[in-house]
Protein backbone atom coordinates (compact mmCIF):
# COMPACT_ATOMS: atom_id res chain seq x y z
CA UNK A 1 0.00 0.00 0.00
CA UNK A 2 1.36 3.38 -0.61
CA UNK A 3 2.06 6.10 2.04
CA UNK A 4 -0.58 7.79 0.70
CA UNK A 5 -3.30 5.76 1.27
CA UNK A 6 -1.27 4.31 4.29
CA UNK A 7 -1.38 8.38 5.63
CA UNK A 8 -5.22 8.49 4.84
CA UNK A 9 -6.77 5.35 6.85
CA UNK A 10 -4.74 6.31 9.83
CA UNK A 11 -6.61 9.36 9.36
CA UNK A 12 -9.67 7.93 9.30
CA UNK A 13 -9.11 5.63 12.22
CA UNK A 14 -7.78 7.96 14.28
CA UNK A 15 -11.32 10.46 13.32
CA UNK A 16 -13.86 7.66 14.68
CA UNK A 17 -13.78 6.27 18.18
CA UNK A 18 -12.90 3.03 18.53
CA UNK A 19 -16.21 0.09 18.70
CA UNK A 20 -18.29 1.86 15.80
CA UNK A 21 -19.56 0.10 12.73
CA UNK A 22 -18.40 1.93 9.93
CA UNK A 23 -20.77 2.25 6.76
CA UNK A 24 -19.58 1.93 3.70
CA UNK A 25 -21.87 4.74 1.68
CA UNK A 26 -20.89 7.17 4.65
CA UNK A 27 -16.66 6.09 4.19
CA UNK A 28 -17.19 6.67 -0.11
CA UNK A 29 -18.83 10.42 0.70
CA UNK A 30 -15.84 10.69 3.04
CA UNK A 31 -13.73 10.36 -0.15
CA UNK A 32 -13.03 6.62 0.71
CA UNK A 33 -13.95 5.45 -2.69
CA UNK A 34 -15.24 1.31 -2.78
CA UNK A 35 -12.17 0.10 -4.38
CA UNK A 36 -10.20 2.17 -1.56
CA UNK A 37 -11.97 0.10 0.67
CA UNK A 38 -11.95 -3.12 -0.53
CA UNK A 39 -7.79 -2.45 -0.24
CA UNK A 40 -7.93 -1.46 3.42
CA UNK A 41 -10.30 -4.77 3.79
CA UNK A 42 -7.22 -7.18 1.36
CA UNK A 43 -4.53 -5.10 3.77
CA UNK A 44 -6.42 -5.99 7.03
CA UNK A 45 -7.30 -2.76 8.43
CA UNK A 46 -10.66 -3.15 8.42
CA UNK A 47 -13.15 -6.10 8.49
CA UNK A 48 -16.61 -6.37 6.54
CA UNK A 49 -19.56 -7.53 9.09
CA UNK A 50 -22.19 -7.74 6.34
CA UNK A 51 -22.88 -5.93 2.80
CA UNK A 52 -22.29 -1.97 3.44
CA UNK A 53 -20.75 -2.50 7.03
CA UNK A 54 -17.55 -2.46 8.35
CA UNK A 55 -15.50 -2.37 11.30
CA UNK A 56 -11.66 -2.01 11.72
CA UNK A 57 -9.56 -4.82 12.25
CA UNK A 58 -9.89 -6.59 15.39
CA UNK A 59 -12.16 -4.54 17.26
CA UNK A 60 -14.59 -5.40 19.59
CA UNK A 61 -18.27 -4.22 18.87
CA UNK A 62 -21.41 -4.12 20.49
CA UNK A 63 -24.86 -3.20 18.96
CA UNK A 64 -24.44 0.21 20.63
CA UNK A 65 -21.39 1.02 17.83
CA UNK A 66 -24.05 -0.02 15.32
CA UNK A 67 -26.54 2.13 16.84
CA UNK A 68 -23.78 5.20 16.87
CA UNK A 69 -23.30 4.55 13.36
CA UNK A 70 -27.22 4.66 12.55
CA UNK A 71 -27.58 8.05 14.35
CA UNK A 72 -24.05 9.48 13.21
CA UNK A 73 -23.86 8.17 9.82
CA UNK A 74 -27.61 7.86 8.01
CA UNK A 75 -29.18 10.11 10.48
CA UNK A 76 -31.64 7.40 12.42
CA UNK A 77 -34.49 7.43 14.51
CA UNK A 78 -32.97 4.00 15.90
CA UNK A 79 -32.19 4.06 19.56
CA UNK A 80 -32.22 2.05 22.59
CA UNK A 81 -35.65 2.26 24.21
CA UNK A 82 -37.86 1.48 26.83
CA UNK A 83 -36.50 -1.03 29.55
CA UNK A 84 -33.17 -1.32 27.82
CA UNK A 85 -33.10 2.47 27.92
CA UNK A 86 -33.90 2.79 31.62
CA UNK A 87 -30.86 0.64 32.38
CA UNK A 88 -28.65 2.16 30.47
CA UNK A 89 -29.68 5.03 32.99
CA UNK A 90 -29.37 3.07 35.63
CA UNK A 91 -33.07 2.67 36.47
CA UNK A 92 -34.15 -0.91 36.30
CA UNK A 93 -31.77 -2.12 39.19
CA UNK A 94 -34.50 -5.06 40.00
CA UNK A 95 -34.50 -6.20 36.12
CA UNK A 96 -32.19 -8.74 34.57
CA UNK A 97 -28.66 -8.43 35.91
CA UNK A 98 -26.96 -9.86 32.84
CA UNK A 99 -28.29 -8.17 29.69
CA UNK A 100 -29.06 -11.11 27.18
CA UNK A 101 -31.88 -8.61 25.64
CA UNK A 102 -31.85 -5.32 24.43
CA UNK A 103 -34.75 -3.50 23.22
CA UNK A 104 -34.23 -1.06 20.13
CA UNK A 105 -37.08 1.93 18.64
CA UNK A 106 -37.45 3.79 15.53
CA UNK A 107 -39.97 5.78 13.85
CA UNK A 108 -41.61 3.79 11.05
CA UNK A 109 -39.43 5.85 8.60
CA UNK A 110 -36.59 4.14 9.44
CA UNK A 111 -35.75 0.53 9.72
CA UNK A 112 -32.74 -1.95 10.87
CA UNK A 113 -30.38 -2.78 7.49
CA UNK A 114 -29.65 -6.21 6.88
CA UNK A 115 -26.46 -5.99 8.44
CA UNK A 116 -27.11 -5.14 11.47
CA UNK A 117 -30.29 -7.94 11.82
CA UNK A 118 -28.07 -10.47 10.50
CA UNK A 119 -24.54 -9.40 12.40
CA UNK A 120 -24.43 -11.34 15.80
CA UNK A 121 -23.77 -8.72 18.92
CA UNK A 122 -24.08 -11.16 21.44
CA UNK A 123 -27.12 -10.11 22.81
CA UNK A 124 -30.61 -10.69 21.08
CA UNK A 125 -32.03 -7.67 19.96
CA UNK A 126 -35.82 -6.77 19.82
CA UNK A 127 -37.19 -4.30 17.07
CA UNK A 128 -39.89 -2.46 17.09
CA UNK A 129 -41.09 0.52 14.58
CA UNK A 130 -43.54 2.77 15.49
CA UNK A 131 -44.20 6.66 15.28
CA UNK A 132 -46.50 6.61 18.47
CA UNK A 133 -44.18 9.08 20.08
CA UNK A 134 -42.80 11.91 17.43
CA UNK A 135 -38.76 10.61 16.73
CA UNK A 136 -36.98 13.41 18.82
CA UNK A 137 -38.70 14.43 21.60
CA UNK A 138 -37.80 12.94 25.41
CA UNK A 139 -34.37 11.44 24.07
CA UNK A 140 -30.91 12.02 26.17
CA UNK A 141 -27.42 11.43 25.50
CA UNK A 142 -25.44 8.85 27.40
CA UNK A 143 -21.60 8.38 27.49
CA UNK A 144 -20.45 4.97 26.49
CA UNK A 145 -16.84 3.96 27.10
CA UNK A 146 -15.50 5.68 23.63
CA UNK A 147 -18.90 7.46 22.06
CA UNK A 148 -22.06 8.95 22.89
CA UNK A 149 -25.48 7.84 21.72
CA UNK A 150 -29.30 8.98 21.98
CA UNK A 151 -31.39 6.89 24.56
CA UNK A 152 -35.26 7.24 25.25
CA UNK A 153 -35.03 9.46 28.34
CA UNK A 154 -36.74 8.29 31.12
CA UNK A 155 -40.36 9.51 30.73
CA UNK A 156 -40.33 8.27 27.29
CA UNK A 157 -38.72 4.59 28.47
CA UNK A 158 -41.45 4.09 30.21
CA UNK A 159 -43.73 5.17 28.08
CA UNK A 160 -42.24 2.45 25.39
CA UNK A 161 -42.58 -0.11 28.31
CA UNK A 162 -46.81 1.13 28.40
CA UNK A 163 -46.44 0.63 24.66
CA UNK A 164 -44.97 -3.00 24.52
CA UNK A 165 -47.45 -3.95 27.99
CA UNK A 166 -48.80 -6.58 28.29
CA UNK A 167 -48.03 -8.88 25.22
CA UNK A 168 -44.31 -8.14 26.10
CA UNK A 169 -43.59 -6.09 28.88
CA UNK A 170 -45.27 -6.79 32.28
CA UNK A 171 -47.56 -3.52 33.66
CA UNK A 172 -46.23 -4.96 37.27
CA UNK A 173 -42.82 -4.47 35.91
CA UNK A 174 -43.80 -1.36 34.07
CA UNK A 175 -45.32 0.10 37.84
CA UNK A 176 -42.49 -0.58 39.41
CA UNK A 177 -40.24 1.67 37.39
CA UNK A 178 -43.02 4.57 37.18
CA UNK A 179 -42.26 4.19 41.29
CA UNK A 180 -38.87 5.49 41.40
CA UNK A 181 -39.56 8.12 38.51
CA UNK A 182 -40.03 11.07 41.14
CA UNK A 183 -37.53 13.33 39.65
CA UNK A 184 -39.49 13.86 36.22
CA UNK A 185 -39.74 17.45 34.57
CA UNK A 186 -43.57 17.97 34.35
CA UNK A 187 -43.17 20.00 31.49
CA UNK A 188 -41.59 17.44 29.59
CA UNK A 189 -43.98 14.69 30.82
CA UNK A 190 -46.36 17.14 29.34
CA UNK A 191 -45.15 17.31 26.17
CA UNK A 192 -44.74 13.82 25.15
CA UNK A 193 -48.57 12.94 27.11
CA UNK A 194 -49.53 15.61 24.42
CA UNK A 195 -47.73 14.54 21.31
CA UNK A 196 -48.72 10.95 22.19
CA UNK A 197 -50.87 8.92 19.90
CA UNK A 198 -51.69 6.17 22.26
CA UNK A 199 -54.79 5.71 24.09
CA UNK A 200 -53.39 3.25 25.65
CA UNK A 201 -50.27 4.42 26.66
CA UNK A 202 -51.53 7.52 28.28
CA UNK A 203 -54.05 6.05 30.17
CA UNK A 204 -51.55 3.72 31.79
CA UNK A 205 -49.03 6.19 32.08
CA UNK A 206 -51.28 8.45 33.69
CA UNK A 207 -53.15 5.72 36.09
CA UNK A 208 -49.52 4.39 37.29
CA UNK A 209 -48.25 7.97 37.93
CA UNK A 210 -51.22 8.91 39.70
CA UNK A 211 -51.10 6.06 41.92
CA UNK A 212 -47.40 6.65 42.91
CA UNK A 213 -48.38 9.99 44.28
CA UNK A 214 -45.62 11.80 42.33
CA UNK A 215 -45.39 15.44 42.96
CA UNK A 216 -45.00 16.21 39.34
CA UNK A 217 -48.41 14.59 38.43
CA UNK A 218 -50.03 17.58 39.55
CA UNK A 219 -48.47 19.74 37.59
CA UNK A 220 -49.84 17.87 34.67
CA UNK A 221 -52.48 19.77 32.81
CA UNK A 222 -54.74 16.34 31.60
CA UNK A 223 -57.45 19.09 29.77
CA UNK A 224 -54.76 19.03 26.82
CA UNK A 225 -54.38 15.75 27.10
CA UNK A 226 -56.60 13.33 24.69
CA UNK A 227 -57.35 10.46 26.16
CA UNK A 228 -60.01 9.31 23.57
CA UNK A 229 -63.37 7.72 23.99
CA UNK A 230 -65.01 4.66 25.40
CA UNK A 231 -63.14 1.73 27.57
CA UNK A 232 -59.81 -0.19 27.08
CA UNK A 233 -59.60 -3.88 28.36
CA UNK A 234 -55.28 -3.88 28.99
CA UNK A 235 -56.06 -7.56 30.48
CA UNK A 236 -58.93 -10.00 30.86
CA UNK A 237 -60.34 -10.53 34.04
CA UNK A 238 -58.71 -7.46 35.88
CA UNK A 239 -60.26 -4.60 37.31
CA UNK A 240 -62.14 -1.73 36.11
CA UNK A 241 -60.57 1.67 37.06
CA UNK A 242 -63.38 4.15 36.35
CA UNK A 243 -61.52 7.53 35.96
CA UNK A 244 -58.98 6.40 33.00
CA UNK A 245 -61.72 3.75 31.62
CA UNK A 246 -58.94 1.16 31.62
CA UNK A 247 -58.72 -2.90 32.84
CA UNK A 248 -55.60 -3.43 34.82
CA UNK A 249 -54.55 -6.27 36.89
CA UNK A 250 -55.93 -6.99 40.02
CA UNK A 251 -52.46 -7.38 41.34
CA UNK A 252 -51.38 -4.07 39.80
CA UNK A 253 -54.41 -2.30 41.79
CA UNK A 254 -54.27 -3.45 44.99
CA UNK A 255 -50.52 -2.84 45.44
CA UNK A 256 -49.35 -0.36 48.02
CA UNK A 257 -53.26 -0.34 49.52
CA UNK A 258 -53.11 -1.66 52.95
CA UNK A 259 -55.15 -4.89 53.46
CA UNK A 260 -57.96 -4.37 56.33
């Protein structure tokens, strides 16, 4: 290779933090043409992990240097959401303490490429697309060893747990989150109850956090909130709770009330 293009991949290495997936129409509008590439891939500085994906050689990464890439790169909605989220935050201490399952969001605009369903991270990843929440409101940055990425904030995790409840999150679970969400910015809450287009979703939310006695729920004001018409079953065989027309588990009801 010639000190050229020996001078110009060091200069792209040493641009990109080590553990990101690097794609390959991003590296050619870099001015790292496809035959370029394919050299640096014969010369074993970097690796192909499926069509239009690399990584360099001999580095170690996780789904969240695919997920950097997505965001940085191609400008995705794709982030890590709901429970997933709220441990990256450090909010789910009671949930799984080995992560064998992370939970990933985007708007239905976007969608996972093939390399990144078919690439093995070593942890199974569930997809979901959905635009029930607008794409960039309630999202944070967190700090990963070498990069940054764009989680669900808090208010919006859980709101993505309400979403997946029950078929695959369980409200129980979901309550016992909204418990130690005291700290939430009512304004923000307010926002996202607003731009939400699930029923569902805001009844729960609004039920759970209600029930917790959080301070902020009373800065809520529910008058802009649409909450829709007519009753929602969440579960069969539950109980009725009047004020948000919603079925929730018996269990999920009567916890916290003191038995007589």
């Amino acid at each position: 290779m010639s000190i050229e293009k020996q001078a110009k991949i060091n200069q792209l290495l040493t641009s990109i933090p080590a553990g990101v997936v690097m794609q390959s129409f991003w590296l050619n509008e870099k001015g790292y043409s496809p035959a370029l590439q394919q050299r640096y891939r014969n010369s074993n500085w970097l690796d192909s992990i499926g069509k239009g994906a690399m990584i360099r050689t001999g580095d170690k990464v996780g789904y969240e240097g695919a997920i950097y890439s997505l965001q940085q790169q191609s400008a995705s909605t794709v982030h890590p959401a709901g429970r997933t989220a709220l441990t990256l935050m450090g909010k789910s201490h009671y949930l799984e303490l080995a992560t064998t399952k992370v939970t990933v969001f985007s708007s239905k605009e976007d969608e996972l490429p093939a390399w990144f369903k078919k690439h093995e991270w070593g942890v199974k990843v569930d997809y979901y697309s959905t635009s029930f929440l607008p794409a960039n409101i309630g999202m944070v940055d967190i700090e990963l060893k070498n990069f940054s990425i764009k989680i669900s904030g808090a208010a919006r995790a859980i709101m993505e747990c309400l979403y997946l409840a029950p078929e695959h999150q369980e409200l129980m679970e979901c309550y016992e989150v909204m418990e130690t969400l005291n700290s939430l910015l009512p304004n923000q809450v307010q926002q996202l109850l607003e731009k939400c287009e699930s029923i569902k979703v805001k009844r729960l939310f609004l039920y759970m956090a209600e029930k917790a006695a959080h301070s902020w729920f009373t800065y809520l004001d529910l008058k802009k909130v649409d909450l829709g018409q007519g009753k929602r079953s969440i579960v069969q065989n539950g109980v009725y709770i009047p004020k948000y027309q919603i079925t929730v588990p018996k269990e999920l009801e009567e916890h916290g009330k003191r038995s007589v």
